[in-house]
Protein backbone atom coordinates (compact mmCIF):
# COMPACT_ATOMS: atom_id res chain seq x y z
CA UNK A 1 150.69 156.42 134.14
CA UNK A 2 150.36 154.97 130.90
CA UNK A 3 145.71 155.86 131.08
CA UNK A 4 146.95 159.48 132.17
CA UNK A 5 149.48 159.84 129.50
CA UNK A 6 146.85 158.24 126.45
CA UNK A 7 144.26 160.78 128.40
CA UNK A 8 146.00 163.64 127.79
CA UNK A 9 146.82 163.38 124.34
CA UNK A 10 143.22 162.36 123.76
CA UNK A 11 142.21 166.14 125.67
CA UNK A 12 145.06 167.49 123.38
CA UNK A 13 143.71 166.36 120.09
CA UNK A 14 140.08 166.81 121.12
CA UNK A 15 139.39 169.52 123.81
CA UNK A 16 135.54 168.21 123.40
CA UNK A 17 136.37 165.57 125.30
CA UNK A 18 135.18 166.48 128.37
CA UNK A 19 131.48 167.27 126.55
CA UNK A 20 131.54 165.26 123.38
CA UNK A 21 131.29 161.94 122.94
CA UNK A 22 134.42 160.73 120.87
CA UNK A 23 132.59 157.99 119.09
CA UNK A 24 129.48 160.15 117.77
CA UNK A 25 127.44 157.11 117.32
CA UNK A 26 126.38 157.63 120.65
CA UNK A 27 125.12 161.16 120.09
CA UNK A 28 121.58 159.85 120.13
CA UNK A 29 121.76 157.25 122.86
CA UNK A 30 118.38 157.78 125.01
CA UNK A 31 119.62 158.39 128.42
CA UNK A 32 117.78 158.43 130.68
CA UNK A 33 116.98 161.50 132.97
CA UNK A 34 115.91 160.17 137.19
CA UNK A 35 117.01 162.01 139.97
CA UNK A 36 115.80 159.89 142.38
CA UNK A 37 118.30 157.35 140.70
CA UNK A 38 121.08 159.63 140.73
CA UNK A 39 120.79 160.95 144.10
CA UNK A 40 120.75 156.85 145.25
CA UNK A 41 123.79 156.51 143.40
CA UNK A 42 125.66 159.57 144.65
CA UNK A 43 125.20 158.87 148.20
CA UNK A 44 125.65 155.26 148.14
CA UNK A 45 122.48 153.94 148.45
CA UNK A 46 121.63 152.13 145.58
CA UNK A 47 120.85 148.32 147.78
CA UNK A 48 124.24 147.03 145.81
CA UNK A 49 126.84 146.44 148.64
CA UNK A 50 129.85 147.03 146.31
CA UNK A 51 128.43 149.89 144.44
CA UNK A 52 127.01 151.65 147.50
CA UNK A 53 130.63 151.29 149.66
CA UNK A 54 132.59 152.47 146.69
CA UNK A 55 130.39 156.16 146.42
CA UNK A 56 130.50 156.30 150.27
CA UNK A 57 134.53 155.76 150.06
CA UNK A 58 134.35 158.26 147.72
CA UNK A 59 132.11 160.76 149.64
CA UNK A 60 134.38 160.68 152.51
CA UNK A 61 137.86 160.26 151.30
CA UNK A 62 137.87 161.53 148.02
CA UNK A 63 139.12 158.62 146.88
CA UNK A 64 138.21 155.43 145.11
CA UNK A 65 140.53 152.20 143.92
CA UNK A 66 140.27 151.85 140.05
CA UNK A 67 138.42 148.97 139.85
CA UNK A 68 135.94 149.92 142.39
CA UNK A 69 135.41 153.28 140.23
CA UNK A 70 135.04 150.65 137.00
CA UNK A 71 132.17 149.25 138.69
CA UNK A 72 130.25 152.15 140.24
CA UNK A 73 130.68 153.75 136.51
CA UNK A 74 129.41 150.79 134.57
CA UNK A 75 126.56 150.70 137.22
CA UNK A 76 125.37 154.43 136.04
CA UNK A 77 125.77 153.92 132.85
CA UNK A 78 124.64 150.18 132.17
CA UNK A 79 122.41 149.38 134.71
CA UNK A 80 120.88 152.74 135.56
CA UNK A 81 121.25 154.34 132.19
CA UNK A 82 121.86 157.59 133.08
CA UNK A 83 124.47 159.98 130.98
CA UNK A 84 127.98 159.55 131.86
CA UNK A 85 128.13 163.32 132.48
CA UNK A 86 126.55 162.96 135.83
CA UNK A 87 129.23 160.56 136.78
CA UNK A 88 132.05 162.74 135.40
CA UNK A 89 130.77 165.82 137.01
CA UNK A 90 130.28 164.10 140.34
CA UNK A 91 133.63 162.03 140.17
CA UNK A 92 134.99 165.61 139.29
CA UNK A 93 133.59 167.48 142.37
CA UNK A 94 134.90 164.40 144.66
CA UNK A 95 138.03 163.14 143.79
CA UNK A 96 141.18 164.20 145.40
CA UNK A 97 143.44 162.94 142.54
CA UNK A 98 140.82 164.49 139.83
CA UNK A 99 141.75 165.26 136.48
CA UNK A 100 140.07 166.62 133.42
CA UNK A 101 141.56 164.31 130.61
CA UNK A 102 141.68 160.85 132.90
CA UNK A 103 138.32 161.35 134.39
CA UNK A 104 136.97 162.59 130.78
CA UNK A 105 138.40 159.53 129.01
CA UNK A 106 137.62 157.23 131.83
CA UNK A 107 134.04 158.14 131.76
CA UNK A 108 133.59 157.67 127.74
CA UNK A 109 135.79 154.12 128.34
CA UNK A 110 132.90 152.92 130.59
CA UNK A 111 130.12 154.56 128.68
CA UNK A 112 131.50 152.91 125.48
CA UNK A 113 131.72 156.12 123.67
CA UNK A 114 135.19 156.87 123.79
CA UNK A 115 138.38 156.36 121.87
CA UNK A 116 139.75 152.45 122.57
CA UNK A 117 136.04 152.43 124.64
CA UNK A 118 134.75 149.12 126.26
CA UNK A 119 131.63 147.93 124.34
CA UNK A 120 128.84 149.33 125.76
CA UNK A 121 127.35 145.58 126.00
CA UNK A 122 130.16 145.17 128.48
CA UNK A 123 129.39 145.46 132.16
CA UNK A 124 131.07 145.34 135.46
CA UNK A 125 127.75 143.96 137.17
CA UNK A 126 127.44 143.72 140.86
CA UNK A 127 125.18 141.01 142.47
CA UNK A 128 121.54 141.57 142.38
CA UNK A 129 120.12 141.75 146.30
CA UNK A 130 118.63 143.26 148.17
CA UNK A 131 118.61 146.23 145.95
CA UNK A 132 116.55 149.05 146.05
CA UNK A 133 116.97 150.35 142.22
């Protein structure tokens, strides 16, 4: 309650937030741009057991437990280094509890871009086997 309730406030104060990153350092951060990547990721089929069950949880239910979601994000962002958008916009499209401010601020908190943000050296890293990407 306490995520939803900072979220909001951060939406409130900066209506960007869904767009913009909050810490603009990372306005020049060279994402990169691989659909085949992406599309592995979205359908769970990345080769990283963890990674792979939480996005086909996802697919099907519409849900996701929280640190599951802290996981498959870090994974985009961190070990994939693709945009947090394309996480936001998918999580977005899936979720059954979605939200604009909590997803918004949840993605930029993994990224490392956001307000009270993890550092972006920080990752939730699954085990390495077997892995196709």
């Amino acid at each position: 309650m306490g995520w939803r309730e900072f979220s909001h406030s951060l939406l409130y104060h900066f209506p960007e937030l869904p767009r913009k990153n909050l810490q603009s350092k990372f306005d020049n951060f060279l994402w990169l741009e691989n659909e085949e990547y992406l599309h592995c990721w979205q359908k769970g089929q990345t080769g990283h057991p963890l990674v792979d069950a939480g996005m086909r949880e996802l697919w099907q239910t519409g849900y996701m437990h929280n640190r599951v979601r802290m996981v498959v994000g870090s994974f985009l962002v961190k070990n994939l280094l693709l945009h947090w958008h394309h996480g936001e916009k998918w999580f977005w499209n899936c979720l059954l509890d979605a939200d604009l401010a909590n997803n918004s601020a949840s993605w930029q908190w993994i990224a490392g871009c956001g307000e009270d943000a993890a550092p972006f050296f920080r990752v939730f890293n699954p085990k390495h086997s077997g892995s196709k990407i």
